[in-house]
Protein backbone atom coordinates (compact mmCIF):
# COMPACT_ATOMS: atom_id res chain seq x y z
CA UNK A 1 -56.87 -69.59 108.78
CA UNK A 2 -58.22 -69.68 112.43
CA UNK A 3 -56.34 -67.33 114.57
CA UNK A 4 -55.75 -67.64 118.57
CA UNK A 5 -57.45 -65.88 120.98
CA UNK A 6 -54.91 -65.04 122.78
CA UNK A 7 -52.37 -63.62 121.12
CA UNK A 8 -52.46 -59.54 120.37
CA UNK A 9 -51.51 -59.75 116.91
CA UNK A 10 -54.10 -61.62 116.18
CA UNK A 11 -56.85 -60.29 118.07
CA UNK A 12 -56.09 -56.80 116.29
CA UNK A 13 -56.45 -58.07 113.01
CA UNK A 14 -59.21 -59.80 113.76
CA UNK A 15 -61.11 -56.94 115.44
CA UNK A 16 -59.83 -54.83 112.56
CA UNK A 17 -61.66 -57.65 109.91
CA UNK A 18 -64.67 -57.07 111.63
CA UNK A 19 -64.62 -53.03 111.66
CA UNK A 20 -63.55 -52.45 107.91
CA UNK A 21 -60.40 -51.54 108.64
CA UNK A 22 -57.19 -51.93 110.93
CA UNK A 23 -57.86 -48.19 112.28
CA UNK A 24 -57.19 -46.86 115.85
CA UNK A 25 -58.09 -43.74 117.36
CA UNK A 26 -56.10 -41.88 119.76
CA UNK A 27 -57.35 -40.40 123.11
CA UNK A 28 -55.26 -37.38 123.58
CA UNK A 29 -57.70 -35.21 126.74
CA UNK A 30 -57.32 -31.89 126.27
CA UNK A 31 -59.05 -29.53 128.99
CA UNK A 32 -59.37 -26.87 126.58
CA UNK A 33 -60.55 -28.07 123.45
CA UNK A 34 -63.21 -30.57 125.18
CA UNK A 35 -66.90 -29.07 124.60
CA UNK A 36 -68.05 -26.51 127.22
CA UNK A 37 -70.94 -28.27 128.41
CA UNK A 38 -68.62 -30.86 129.69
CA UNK A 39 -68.41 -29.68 133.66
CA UNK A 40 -66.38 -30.67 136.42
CA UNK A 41 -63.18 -30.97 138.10
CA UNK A 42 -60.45 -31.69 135.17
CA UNK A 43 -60.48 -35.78 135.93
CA UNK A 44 -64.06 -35.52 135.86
CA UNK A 45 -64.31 -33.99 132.77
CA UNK A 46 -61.83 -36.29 131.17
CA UNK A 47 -63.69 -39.24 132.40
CA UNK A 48 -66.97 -37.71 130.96
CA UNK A 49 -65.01 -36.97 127.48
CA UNK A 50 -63.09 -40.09 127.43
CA UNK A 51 -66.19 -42.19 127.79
CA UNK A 52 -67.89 -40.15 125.41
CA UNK A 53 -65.64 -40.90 122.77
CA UNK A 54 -65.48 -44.35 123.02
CA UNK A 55 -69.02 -44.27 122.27
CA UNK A 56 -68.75 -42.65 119.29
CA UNK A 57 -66.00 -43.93 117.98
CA UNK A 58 -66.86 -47.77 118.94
CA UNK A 59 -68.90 -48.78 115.98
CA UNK A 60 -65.61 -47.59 113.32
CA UNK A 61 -62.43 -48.54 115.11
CA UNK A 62 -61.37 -51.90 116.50
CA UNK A 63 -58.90 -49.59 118.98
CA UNK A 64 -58.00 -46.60 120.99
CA UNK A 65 -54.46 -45.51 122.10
CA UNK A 66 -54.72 -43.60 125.17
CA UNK A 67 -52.22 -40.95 125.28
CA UNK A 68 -50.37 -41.94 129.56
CA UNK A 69 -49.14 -37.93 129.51
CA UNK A 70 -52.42 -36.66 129.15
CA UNK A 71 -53.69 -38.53 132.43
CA UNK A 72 -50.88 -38.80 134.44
CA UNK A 73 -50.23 -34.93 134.65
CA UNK A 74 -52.97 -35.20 137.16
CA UNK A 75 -51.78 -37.74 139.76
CA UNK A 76 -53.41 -40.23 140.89
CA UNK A 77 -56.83 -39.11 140.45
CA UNK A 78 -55.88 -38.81 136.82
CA UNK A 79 -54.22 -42.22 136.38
CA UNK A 80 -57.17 -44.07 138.04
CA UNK A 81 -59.66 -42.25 135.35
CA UNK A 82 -56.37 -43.73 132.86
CA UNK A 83 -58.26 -47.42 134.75
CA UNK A 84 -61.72 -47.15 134.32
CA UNK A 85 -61.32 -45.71 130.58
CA UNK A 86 -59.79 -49.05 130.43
CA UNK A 87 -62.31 -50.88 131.47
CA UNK A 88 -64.64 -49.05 129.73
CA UNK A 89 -63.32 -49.82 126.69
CA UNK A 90 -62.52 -53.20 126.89
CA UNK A 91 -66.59 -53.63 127.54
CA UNK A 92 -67.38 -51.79 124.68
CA UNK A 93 -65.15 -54.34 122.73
CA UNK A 94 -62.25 -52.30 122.05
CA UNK A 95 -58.81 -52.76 122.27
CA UNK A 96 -56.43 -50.51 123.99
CA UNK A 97 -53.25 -49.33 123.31
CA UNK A 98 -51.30 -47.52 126.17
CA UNK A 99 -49.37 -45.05 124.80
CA UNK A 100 -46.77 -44.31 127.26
CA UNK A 101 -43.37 -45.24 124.75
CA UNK A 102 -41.92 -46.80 127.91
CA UNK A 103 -38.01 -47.67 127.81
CA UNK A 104 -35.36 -48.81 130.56
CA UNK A 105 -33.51 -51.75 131.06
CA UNK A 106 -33.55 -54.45 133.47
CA UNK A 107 -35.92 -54.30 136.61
CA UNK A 108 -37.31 -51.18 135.58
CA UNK A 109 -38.38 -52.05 132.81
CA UNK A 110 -40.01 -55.39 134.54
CA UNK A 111 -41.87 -53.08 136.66
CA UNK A 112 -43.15 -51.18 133.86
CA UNK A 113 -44.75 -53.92 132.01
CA UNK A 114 -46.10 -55.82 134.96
CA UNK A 115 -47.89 -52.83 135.51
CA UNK A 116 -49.17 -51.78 132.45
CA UNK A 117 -49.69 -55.16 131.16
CA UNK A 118 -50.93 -57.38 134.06
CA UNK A 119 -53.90 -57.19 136.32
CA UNK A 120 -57.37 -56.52 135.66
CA UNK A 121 -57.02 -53.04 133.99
CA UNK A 122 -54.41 -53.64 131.88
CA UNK A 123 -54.04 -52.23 128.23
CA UNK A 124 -54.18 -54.87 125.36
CA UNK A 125 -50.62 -53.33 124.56
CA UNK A 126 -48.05 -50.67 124.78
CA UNK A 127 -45.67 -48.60 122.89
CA UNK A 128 -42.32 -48.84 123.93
CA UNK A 129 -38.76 -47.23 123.26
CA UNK A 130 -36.65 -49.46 121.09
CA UNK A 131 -33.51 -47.13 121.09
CA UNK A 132 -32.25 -48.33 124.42
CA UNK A 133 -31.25 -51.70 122.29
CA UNK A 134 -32.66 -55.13 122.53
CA UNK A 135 -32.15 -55.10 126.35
CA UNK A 136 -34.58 -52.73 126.81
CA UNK A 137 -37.25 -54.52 125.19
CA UNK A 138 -36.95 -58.03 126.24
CA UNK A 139 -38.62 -57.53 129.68
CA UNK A 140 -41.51 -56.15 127.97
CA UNK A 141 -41.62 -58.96 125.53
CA UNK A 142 -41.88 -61.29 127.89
CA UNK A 143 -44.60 -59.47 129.79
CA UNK A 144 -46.34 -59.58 126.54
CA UNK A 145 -46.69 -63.06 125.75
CA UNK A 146 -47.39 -64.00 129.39
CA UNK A 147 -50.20 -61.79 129.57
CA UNK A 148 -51.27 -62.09 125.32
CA UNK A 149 -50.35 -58.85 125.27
CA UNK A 150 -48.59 -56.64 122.45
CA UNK A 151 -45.99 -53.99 121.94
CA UNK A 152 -45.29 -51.27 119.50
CA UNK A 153 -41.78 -49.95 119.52
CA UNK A 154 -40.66 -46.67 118.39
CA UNK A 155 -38.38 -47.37 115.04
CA UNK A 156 -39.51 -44.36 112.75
CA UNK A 157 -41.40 -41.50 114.35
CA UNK A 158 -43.85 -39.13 112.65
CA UNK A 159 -41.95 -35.74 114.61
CA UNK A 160 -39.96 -33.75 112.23
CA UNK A 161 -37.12 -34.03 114.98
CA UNK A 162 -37.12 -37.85 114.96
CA UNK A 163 -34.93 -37.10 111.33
CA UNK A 164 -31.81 -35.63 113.33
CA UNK A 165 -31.30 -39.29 115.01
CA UNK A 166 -33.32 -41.88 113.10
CA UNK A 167 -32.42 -40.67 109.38
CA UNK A 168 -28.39 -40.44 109.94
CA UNK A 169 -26.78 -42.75 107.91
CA UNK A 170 -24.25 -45.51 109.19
CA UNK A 171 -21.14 -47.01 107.79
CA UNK A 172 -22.70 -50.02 106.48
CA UNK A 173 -25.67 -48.19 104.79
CA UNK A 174 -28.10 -48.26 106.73
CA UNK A 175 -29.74 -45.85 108.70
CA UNK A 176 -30.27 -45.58 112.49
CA UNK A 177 -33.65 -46.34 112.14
CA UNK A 178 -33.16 -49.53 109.96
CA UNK A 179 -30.47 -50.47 112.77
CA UNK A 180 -33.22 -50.21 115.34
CA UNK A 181 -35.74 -52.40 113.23
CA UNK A 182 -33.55 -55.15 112.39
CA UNK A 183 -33.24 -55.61 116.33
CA UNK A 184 -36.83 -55.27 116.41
CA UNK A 185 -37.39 -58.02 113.67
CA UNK A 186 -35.03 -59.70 115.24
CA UNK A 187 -35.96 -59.71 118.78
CA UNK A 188 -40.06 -60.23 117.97
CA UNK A 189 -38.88 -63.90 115.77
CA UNK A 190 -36.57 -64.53 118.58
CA UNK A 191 -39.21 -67.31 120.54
CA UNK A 192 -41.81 -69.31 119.08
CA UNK A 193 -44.27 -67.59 121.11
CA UNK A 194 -43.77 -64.07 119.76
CA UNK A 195 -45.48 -65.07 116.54
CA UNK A 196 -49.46 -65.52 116.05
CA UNK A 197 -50.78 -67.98 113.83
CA UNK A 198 -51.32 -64.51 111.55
CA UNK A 199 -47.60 -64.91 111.13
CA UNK A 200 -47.56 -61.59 112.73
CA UNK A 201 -45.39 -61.14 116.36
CA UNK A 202 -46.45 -59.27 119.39
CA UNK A 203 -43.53 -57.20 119.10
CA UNK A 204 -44.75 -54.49 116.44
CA UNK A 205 -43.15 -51.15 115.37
CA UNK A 206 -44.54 -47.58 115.50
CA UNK A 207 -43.74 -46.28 111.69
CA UNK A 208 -45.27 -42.87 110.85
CA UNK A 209 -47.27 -41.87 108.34
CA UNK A 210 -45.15 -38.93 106.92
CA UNK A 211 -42.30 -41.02 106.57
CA UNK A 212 -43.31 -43.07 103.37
CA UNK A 213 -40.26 -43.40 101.67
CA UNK A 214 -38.96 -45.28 104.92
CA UNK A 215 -41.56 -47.35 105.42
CA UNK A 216 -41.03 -48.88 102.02
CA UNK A 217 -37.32 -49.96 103.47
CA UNK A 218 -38.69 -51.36 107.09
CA UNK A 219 -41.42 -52.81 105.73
CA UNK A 220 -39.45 -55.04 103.87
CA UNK A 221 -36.85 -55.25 106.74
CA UNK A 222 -39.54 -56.00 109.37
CA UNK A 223 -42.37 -58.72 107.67
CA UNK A 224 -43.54 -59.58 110.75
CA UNK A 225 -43.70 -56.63 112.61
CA UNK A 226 -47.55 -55.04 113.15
CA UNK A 227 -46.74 -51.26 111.74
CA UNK A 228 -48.72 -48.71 114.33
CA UNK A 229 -48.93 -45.65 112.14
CA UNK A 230 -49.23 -42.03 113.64
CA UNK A 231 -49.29 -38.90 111.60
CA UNK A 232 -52.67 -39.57 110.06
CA UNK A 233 -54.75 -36.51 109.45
CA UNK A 234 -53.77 -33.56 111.93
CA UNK A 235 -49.85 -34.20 111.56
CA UNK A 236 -50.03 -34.21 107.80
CA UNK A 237 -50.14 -38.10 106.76
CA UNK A 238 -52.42 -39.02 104.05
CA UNK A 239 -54.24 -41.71 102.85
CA UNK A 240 -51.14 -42.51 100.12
CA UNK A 241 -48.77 -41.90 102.30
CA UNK A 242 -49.79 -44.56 104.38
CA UNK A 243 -49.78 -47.30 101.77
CA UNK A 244 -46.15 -48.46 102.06
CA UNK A 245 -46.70 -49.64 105.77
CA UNK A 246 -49.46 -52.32 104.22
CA UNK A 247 -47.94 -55.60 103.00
CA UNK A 248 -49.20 -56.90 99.31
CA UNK A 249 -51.84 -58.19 101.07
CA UNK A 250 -53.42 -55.34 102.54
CA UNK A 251 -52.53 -56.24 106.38
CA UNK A 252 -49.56 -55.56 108.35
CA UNK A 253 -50.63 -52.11 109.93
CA UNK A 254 -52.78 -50.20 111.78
CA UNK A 255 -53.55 -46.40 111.03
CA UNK A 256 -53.95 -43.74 114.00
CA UNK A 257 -55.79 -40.39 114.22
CA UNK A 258 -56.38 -38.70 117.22
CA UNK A 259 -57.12 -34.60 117.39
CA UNK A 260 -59.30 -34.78 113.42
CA UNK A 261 -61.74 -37.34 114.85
CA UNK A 262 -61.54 -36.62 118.92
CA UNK A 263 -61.76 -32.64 118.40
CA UNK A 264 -64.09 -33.00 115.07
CA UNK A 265 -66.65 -30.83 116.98
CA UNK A 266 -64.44 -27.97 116.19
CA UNK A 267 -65.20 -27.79 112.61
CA UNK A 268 -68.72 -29.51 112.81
CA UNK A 269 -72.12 -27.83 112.54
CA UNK A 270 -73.56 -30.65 114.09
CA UNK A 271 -74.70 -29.63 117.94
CA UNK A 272 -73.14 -32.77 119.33
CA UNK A 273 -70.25 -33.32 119.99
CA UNK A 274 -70.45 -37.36 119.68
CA UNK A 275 -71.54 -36.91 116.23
CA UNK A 276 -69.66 -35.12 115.06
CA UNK A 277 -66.89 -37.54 116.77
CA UNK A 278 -68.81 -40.37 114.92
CA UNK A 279 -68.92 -39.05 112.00
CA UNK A 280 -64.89 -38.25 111.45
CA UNK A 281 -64.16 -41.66 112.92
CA UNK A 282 -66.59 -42.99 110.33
CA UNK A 283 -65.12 -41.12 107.76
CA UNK A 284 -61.26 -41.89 109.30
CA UNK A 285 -62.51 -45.77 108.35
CA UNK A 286 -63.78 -44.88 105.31
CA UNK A 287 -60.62 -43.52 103.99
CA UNK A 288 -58.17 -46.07 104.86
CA UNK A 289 -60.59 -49.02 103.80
CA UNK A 290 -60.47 -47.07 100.56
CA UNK A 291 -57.04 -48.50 100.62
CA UNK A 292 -57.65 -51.45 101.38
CA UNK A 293 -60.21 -51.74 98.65
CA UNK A 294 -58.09 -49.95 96.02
């Protein structure tokens, strides 16, 4: 099936065909666990880092999810370093996901999208906060498919806190988190446009990996929802555990990992630190093709 060029969904899984697998690496700058012969002013050294990453990880992962908090704590310097990383990645052939779980209603959250996802450095998509209701979202939806850009919202989170709200049970059944991805199904089926010729819609859902037993519920309740997976490797989420957000056809999510591939040169007795970078993102693909192969 040929797929459009323009639409997120399919872009990913395209980008994911041609890496091996649909894996994404996070980009979480850390001043203090960065190598020491990184020098500089802190933007400077996350520039330097940042960039270094990308090239290591370029040749294993189809995307990178830069982590808004991690910039934005310094200013303006930081968020224009938050630009060119951008930029940066987009010519190395990457795809970026901002992750800045962005949620309002109304004009703010016009204003959020517009400048996230418009303009010259804008992210290839964003993950957004679905439990403000469907009102929330559909400014950022329509950003989205005016700019053939995708979104991830948050339905089932990988923190053990996330269970105090999203695992409650409600008087019909469900649970608060199967609430919230019904209006995510929902809303992302709700205009022709939403949905790539994958059959997959720009308005995906950020499931995490050490939540398996819920994923087996949404990903029956969401079918055309792109599943962004956190929890992978650092936070405890295996390479089983991940299995339920795949469809019987192997697609339908994307696995992240950011501090066991970005900080690999922790445990590494290789003397660089891109290396040993490449290597964990090599082995990150490795394991979840193993899936995919399995």
């Amino acid at each position: 099936m040929s797929q459009s060029t323009d639409h997120f969904a399919d872009r990913l899984i395209t980008a994911s065909g041609k890496k091996g697998a649909p894996v994404c690496v996070g980009l979480d700058p850390v001043i203090e666990r960065m190598p020491s012969e990184i020098q500089g002013d802190p933007t400077e050294r996350i520039e330097s880092w940042c960039l270094g990453v990308l090239e290591a990880v370029t040749e294993h992962a189809p995307a990178v999810k830069p982590q808004l908090a991690c910039f934005e704590r310094y200013g303006s310097q930081g968020y224009a370093v938050y630009e060119r990383v951008v930029t940066a990645a987009k010519a190395m052939d990457l795809l970026v996901i901002a992750d800045g779980k962005r949620g309002d209603i109304g004009l703010s959250s016009a204003h959020y999208a517009a400048g996230l996802l418009a303009g010259g450095n804008a992210a290839d998509a964003l993950t957004v906060n679905a439990y403000l209701g469907a009102d929330g979202l559909e400014p950022f939806t329509d950003a989205a498919e005016s700019a053939g850009a995708g979104l991830f919202a948050l339905v089932r989170t990988s923190n053990p806190g996330g269970d105090a709200l999203q695992g409650l049970p409600l008087a019909d059944g469900r649970s608060v988190n199967q609430a919230v991805g019904q209006i995510v199904a929902d809303l992302g089926a709700s205009k022709p446009g939403y949905i790539g010729e994958s059959g997959y819609s720009l308005l995906g859902a950020v499931v995490g990996a050490t939540k398996p037993q819920d994923a087996v519920a949404l990903r029956e309740l969401m079918p055309q929802q792109l599943f962004l997976v956190p929890g992978f490797g650092a936070q405890g989420g295996g390479a089983d555990d991940v299995k339920a957000c795949f469809k019987p056809d192997r697609t339908g999510a994307v696995i992240t990992a950011s501090r066991s591939v970005i900080y690999a040169h922790e445990k590494s007795s290789s003397s660089d630190w891109r290396t040993a970078i490449s290597h964990a993102a090599a082995e990150f693909n490795r394991q979840i093709r193993s899936i995919l192969d399995g």
